[in-house]
Protein backbone atom coordinates (compact mmCIF):
# COMPACT_ATOMS: atom_id res chain seq x y z
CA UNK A 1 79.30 101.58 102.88
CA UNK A 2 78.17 99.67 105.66
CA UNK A 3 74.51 100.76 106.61
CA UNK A 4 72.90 97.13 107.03
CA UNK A 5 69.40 98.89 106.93
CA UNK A 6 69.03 99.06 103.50
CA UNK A 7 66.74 96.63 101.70
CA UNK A 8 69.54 94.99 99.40
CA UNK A 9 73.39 94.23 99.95
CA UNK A 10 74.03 94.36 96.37
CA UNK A 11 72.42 95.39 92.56
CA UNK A 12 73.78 93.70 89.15
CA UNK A 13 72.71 96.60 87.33
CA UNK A 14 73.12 95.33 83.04
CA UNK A 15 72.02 91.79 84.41
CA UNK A 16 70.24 91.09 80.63
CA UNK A 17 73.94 91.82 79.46
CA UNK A 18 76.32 88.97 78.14
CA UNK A 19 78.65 89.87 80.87
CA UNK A 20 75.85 90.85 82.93
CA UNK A 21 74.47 87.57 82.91
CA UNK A 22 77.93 85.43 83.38
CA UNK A 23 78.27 87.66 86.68
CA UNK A 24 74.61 87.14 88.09
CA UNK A 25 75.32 83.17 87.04
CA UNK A 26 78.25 83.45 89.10
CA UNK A 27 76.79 85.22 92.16
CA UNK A 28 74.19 82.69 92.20
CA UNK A 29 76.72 79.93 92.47
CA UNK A 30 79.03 81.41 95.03
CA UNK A 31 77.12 84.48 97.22
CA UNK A 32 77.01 82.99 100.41
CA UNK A 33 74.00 82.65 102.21
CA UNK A 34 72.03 85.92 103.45
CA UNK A 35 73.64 88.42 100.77
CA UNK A 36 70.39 90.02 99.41
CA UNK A 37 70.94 90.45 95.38
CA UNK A 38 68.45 92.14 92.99
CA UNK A 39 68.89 92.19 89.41
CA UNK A 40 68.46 96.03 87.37
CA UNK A 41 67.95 96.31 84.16
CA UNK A 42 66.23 98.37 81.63
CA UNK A 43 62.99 95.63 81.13
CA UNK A 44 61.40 93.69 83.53
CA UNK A 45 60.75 91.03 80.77
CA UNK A 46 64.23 90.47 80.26
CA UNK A 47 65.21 90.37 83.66
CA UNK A 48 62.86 87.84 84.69
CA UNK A 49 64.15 85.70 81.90
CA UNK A 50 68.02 86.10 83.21
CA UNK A 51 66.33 85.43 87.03
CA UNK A 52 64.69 82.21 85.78
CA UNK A 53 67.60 80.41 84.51
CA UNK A 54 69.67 81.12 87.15
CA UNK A 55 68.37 77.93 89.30
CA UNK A 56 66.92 78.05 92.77
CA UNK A 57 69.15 79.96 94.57
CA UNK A 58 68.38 83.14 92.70
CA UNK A 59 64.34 82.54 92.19
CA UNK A 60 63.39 85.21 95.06
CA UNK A 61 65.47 87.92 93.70
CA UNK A 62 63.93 90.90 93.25
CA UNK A 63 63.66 92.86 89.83
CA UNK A 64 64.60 96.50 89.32
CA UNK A 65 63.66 98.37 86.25
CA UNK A 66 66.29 101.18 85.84
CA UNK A 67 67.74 103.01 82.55
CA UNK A 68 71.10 104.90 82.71
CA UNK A 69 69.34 107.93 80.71
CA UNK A 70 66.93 108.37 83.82
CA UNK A 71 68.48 109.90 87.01
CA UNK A 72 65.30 109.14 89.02
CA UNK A 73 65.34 105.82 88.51
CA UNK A 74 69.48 105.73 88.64
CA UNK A 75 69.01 107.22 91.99
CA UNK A 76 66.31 105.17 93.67
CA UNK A 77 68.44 101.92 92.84
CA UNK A 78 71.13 103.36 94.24
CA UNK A 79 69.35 104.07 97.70
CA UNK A 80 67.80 101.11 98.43
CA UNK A 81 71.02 98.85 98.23
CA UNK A 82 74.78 98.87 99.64
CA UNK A 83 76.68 98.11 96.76
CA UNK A 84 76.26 98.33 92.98
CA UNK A 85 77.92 96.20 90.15
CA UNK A 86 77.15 97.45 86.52
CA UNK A 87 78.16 96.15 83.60
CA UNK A 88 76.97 99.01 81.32
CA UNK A 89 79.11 99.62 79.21
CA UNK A 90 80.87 102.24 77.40
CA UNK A 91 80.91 104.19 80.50
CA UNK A 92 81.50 107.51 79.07
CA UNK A 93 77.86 106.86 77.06
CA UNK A 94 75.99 104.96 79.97
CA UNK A 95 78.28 105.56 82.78
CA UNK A 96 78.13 108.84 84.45
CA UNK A 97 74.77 109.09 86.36
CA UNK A 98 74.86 105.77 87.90
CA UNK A 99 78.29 106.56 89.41
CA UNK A 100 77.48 110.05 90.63
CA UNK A 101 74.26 108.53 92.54
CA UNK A 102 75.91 105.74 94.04
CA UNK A 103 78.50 108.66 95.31
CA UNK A 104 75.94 111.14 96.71
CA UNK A 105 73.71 108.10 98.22
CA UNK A 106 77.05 106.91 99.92
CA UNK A 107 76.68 103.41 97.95
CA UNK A 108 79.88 101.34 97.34
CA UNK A 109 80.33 100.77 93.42
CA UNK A 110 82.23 98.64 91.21
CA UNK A 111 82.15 98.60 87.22
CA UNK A 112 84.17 96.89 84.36
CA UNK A 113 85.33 100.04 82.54
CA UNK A 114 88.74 100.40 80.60
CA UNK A 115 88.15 104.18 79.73
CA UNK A 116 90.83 106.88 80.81
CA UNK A 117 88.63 109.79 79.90
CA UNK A 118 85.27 108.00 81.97
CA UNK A 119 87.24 107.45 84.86
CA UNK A 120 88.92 110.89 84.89
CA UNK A 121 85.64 112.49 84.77
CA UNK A 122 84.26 110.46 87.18
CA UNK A 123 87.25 111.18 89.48
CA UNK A 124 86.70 114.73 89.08
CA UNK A 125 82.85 114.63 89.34
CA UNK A 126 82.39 112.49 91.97
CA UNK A 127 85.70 111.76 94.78
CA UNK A 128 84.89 114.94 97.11
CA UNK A 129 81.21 113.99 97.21
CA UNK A 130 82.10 110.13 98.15
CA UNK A 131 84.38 111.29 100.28
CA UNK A 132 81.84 112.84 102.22
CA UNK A 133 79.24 110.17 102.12
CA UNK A 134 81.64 107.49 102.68
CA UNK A 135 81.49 105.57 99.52
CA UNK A 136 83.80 104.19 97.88
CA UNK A 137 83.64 104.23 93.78
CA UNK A 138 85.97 101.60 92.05
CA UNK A 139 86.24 101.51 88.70
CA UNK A 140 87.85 99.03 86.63
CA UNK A 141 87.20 95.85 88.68
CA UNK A 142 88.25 92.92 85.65
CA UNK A 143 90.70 91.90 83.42
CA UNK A 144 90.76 95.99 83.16
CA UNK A 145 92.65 96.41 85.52
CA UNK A 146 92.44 93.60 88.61
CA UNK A 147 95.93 92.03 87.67
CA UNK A 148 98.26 94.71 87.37
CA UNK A 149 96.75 96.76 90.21
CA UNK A 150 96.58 93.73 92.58
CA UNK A 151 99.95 91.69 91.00
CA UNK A 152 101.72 95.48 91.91
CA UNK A 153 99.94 95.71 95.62
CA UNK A 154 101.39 92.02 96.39
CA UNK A 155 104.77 92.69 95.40
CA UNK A 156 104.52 95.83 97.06
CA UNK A 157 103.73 93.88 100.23
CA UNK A 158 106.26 91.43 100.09
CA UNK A 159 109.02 94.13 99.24
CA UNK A 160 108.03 96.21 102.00
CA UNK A 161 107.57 93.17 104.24
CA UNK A 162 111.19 92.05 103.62
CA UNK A 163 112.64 95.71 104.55
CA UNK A 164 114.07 95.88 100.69
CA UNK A 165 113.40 99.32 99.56
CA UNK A 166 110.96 100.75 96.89
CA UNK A 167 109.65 99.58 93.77
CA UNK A 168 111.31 101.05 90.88
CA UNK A 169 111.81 100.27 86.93
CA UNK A 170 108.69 97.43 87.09
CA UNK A 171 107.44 95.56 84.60
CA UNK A 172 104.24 93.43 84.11
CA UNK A 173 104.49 90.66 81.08
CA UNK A 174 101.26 88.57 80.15
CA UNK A 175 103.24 85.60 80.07
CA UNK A 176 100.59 83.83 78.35
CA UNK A 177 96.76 84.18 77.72
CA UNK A 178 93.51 82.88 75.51
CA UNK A 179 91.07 84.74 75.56
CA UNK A 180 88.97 86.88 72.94
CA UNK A 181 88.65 90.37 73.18
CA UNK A 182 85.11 91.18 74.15
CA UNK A 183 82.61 93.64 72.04
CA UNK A 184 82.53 95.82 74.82
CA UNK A 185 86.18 96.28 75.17
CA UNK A 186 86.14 97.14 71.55
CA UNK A 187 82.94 99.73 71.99
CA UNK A 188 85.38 101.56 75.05
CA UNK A 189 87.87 102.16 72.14
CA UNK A 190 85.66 103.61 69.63
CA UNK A 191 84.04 105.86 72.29
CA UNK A 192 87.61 107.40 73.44
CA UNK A 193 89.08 107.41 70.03
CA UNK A 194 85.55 109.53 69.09
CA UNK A 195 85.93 111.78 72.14
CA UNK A 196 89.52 112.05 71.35
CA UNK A 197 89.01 113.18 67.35
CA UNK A 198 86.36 115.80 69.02
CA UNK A 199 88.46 117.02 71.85
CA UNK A 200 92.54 117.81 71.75
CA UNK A 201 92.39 118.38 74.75
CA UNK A 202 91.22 115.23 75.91
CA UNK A 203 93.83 113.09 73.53
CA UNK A 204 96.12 115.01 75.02
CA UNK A 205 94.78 114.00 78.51
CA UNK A 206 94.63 110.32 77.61
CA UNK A 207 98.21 110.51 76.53
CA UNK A 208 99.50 111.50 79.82
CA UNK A 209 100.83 108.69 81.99
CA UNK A 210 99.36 110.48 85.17
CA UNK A 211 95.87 110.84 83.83
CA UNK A 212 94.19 109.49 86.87
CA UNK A 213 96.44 110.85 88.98
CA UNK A 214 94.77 112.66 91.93
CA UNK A 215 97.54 115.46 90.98
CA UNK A 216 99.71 115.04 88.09
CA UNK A 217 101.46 118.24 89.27
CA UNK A 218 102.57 116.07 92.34
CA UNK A 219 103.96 113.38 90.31
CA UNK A 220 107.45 112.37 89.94
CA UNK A 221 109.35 113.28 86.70
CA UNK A 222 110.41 110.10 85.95
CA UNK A 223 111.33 111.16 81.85
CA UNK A 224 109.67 109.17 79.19
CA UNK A 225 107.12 106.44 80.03
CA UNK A 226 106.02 104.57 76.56
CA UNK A 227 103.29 102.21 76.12
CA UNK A 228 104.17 100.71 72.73
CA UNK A 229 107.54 100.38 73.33
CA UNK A 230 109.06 96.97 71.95
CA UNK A 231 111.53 95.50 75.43
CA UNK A 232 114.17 92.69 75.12
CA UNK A 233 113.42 90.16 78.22
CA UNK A 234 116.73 90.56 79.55
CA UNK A 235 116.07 94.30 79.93
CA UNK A 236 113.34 93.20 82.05
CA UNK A 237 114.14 90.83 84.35
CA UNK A 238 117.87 88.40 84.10
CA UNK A 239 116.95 85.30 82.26
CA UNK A 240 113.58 86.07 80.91
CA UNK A 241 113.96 85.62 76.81
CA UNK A 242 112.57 86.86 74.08
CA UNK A 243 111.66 90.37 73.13
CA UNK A 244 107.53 91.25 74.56
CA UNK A 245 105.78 94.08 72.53
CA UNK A 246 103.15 96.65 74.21
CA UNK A 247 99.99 95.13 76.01
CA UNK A 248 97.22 96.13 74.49
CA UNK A 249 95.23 96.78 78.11
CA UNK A 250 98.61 98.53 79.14
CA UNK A 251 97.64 102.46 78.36
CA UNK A 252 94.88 102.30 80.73
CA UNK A 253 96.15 99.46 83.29
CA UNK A 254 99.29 101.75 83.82
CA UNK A 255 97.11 104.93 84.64
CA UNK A 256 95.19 102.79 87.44
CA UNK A 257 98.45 101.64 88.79
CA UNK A 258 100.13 104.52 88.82
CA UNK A 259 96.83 106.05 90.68
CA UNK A 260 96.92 103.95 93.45
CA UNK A 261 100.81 104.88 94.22
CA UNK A 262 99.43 108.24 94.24
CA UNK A 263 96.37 107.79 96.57
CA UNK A 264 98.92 105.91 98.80
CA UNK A 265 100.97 108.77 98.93
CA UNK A 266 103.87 107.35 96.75
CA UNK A 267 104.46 103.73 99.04
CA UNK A 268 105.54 101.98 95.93
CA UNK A 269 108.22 104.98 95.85
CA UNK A 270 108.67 108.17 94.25
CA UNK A 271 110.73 106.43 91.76
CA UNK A 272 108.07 103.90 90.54
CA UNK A 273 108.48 103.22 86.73
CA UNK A 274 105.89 101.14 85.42
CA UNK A 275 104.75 99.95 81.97
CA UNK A 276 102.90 96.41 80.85
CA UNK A 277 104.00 93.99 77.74
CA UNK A 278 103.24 90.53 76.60
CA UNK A 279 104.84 87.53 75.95
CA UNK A 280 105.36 86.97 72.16
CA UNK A 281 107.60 83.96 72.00
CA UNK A 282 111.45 83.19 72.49
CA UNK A 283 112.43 81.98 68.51
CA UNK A 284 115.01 84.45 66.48
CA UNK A 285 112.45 86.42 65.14
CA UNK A 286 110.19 87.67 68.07
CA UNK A 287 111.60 91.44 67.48
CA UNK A 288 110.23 91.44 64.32
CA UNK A 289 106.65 90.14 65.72
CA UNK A 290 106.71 91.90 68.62
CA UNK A 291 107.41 95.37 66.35
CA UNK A 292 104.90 94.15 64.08
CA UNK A 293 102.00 93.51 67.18
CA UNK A 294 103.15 97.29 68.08
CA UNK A 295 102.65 98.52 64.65
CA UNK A 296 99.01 96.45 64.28
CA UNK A 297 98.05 98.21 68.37
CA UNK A 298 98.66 101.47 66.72
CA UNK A 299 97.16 100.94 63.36
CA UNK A 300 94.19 99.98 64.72
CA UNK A 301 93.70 103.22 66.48
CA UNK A 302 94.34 105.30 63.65
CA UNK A 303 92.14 102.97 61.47
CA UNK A 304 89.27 103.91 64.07
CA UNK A 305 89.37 107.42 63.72
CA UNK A 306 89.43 107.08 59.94
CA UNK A 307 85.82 106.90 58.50
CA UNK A 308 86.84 104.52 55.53
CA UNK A 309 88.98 101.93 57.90
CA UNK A 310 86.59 102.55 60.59
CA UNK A 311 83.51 101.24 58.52
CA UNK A 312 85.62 97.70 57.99
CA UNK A 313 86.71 97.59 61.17
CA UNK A 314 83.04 98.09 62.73
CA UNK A 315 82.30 95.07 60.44
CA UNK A 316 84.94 92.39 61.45
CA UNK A 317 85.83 93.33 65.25
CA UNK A 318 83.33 92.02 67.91
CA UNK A 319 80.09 93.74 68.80
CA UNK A 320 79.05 94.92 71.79
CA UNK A 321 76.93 92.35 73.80
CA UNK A 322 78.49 89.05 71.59
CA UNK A 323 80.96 86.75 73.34
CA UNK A 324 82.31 83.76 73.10
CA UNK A 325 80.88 80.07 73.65
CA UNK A 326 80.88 78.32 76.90
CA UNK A 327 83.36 75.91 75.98
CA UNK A 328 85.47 78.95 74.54
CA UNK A 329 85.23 80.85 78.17
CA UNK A 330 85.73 77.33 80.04
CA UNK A 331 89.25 76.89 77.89
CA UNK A 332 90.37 80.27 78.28
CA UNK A 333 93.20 81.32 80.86
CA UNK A 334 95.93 84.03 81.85
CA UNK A 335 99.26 84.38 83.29
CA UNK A 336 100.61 87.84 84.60
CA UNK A 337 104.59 88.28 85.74
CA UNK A 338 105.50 91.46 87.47
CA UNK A 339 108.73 91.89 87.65
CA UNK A 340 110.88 94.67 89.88
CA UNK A 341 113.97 96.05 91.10
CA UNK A 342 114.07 97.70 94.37
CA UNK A 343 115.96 100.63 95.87
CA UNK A 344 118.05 98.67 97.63
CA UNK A 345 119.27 96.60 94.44
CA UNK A 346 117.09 93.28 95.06
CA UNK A 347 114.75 91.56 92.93
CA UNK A 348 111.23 90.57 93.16
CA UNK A 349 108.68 89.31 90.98
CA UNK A 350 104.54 88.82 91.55
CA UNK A 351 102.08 86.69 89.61
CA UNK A 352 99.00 86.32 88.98
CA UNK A 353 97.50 83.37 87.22
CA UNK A 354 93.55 82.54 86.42
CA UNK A 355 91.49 79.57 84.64
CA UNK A 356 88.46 80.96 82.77
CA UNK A 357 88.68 83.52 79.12
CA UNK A 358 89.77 86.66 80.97
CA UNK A 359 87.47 88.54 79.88
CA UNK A 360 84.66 87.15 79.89
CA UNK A 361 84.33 84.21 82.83
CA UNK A 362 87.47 85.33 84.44
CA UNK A 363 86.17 89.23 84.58
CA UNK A 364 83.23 87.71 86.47
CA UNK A 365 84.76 86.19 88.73
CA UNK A 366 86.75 89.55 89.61
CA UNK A 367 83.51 91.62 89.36
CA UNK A 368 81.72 89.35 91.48
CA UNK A 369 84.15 88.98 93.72
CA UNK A 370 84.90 92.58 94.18
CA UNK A 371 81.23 93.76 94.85
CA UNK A 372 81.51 90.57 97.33
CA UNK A 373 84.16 91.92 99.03
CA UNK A 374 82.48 95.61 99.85
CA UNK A 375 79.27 93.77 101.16
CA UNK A 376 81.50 91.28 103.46
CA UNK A 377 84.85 92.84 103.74
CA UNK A 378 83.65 95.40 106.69
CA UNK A 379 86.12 96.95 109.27
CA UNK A 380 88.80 94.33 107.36
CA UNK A 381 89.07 96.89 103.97
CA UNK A 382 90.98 99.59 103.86
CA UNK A 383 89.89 102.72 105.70
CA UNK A 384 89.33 104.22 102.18
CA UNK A 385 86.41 106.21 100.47
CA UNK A 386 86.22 108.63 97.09
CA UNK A 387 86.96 107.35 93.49
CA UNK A 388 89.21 104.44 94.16
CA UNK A 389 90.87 101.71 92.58
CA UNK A 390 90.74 97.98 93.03
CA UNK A 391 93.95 97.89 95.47
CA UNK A 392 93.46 101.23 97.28
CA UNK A 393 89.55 100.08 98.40
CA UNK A 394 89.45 96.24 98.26
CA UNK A 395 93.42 95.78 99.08
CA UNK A 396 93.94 92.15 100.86
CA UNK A 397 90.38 91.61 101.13
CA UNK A 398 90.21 90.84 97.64
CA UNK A 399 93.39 89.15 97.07
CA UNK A 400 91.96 86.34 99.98
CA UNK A 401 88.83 86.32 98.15
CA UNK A 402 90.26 85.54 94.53
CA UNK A 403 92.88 82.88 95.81
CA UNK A 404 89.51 81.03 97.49
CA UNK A 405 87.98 81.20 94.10
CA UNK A 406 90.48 79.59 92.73
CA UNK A 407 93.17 82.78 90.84
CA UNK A 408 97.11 82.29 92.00
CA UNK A 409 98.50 85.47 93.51
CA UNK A 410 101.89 85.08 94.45
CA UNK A 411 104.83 87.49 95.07
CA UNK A 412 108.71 85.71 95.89
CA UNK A 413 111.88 87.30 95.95
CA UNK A 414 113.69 86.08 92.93
């Protein structure tokens, strides 16, 4: 989108949000000069509040009452600005309208989701019609799913800058991280799981390893792709110890990947393998933990679509709209290794390595800096519109952005 006549270069829309407000904090701090921001939000009171502690910088901002259950009001937000960052979330309950007007006002878009069965919908609803107005719509623009689409872009890059082949059998490993797992996160879940229980047919979509693929009929059979599988290190990458259980982010982060190998017609290669795992430790016993965190990722989806382990896990997992303290977000961190072997036999690895609970301050940062790069990025981003994701429409331009803010992303031949 780059139509400098509108009134606004970019809308936090869920600005009276706990995420909502950590982003418009952080856009106040670092938005340089001259980008025009309005908060949105369903009541003025509320956002005048969020506007008034935000310090000087933000005191002129203009206020925009809007509610994701009114089209009219979805759609008049969307045409007065060039980009739009919500934080309304879960998407597939709040999700849908402001992403289809943004997409038929030709206004750029970026949102926090982690939903497969949102973002296919949205793909199918809305990429033709962005397409045509020239906007791009990119979901999933945090901790979902900023580090393994941008840690896979960079090694990529460096692979393909070296002459070494493809990417094939590739492996991302949260190496460490502290962090809580936000409310909202938690409310995604129980909205797919309650789709899921409703719909067969759209578990069985979920399932699929090419669910966001622009055509799954196009993609590679590449056999079985597993995200709870329990990998030694060594399987993973010579030297790296102790056995890493499933990532609990991977079933969606993998689908986003995979999607932008697609929408670049297959560049990582047609034999791109890709699945995400964490670190669990190096002592004698990390199979047994690492088979126990798979069990716990897998019980806790079944105990969701359970009424009588649902009701006790409503009651002890996070809510949407709590988060952590200050000091909590201040402390947290992350550390993401992507590891690969090319076609040609070499190895490379990719990392990418943040201050800040990721997802909370660290997500803001990412948000913020994503809806930063469509208002600044101009003739620099990638010649790119439709239903996108974070590498395909923000590509280098983001990756400069983040390293000034302060995130490591690295790729080295190893």
């Amino acid at each position: 989108m780059t139509d400098s006549a509108r009134e606004l270069d970019l809308v936090v829309y869920g600005a009276t949000g706990f995420v909502g407000k950590l982003l418009a904090d952080y856009l106040a701090q670092h938005a340089p000069d001259g980008v025009r921001i309005a908060l949105a939000g369903r009541t003025a009171a509320k956002l005048e509040a969020v506007r008034s502690a935000l310090g000087p910088r933000a005191a002129q901002w203009p206020l925009i009452v809007a509610n994701s259950d009114d089209a009219a009001s979805l759609a008049a937000l969307a045409g007065r600005t060039r980009v739009v960052a919500t934080t309304v979330g879960p998407y597939a309950k709040y999700g849908h309208a402001l992403a289809a007007a943004c997409a038929e006002a030709g206004t750029d878009y970026v949102d926090l989701t982690g939903e497969v069965l949102f973002a296919r919908e949205s793909i199918d609803a809305n990429h033709d019609r962005a397409r045509e107005t020239g906007a791009r719509i990119v979901h999933s623009c945090g901790f979902d799913s900023i580090p393994s689409d941008l840690g896979v872009h960079v090694l990529h890059e460096k692979v393909r800058e070296d002459g070494a082949g493809e990417l094939t059998d590739t492996t991302l490993v949260v190496t460490s991280v502290r962090g809580g797992v936000s409310g909202g996160t938690i409310d995604s879940l129980r909205t797919q799981v309650d789709v899921s229980k409703k719909n067969p047919a759209s578990r069985h979509l979920a399932a699929s390893p090419y669910s966001l693929s622009p055509d799954r009929s196009k993609e590679p059979d590449l056999g079985k792709q597993s995200d709870m599988s329990v990998v030694n290190g060594e399987d993973i990458a010579p030297g790296l110890k102790g056995w890493k259980a499933p990532f609990f982010m991977g079933p969606y982060n993998t689908r986003v990947v995979r999607r932008s190998n697609a929408l670049r017609d297959w560049a990582y290669g047609r034999e791109f393998k890709y699945r995400e795992v964490m670190n669990v430790g190096s002592s004698p016993i990390t199979p047994v933990i690492a088979g126990a965190v798979a069990a716990g990722l897998g019980g806790m989806i079944v105990g969701m679509a359970l009424p009588p382990t649902r009701y006790i896990l409503d009651r002890v997992l996070p809510s949407p709209g709590d988060g952590p303290s200050e000091e909590a977000q201040r402390k947290g961190h992350f550390t993401i290794d992507v590891y690969t072997t090319t076609t040609t036999g070499a190895r490379y690895t990719s990392r990418v390595k943040a201050k800040g609970d990721p997802g909370y301050r660290a997500t803001a940062v990412m948000l913020g800096e994503s809806a930063l790069s469509l208002v600044l990025g101009g003739d620099a981003l990638p010649d790119s519109a439709g239903v996108l994701t974070p590498a395909t429409a923000l590509g280098d331009v983001l990756v400069t952005r983040l390293r000034d803010a302060g995130f490591e992303i690295s790729a080295r031949k190893l």
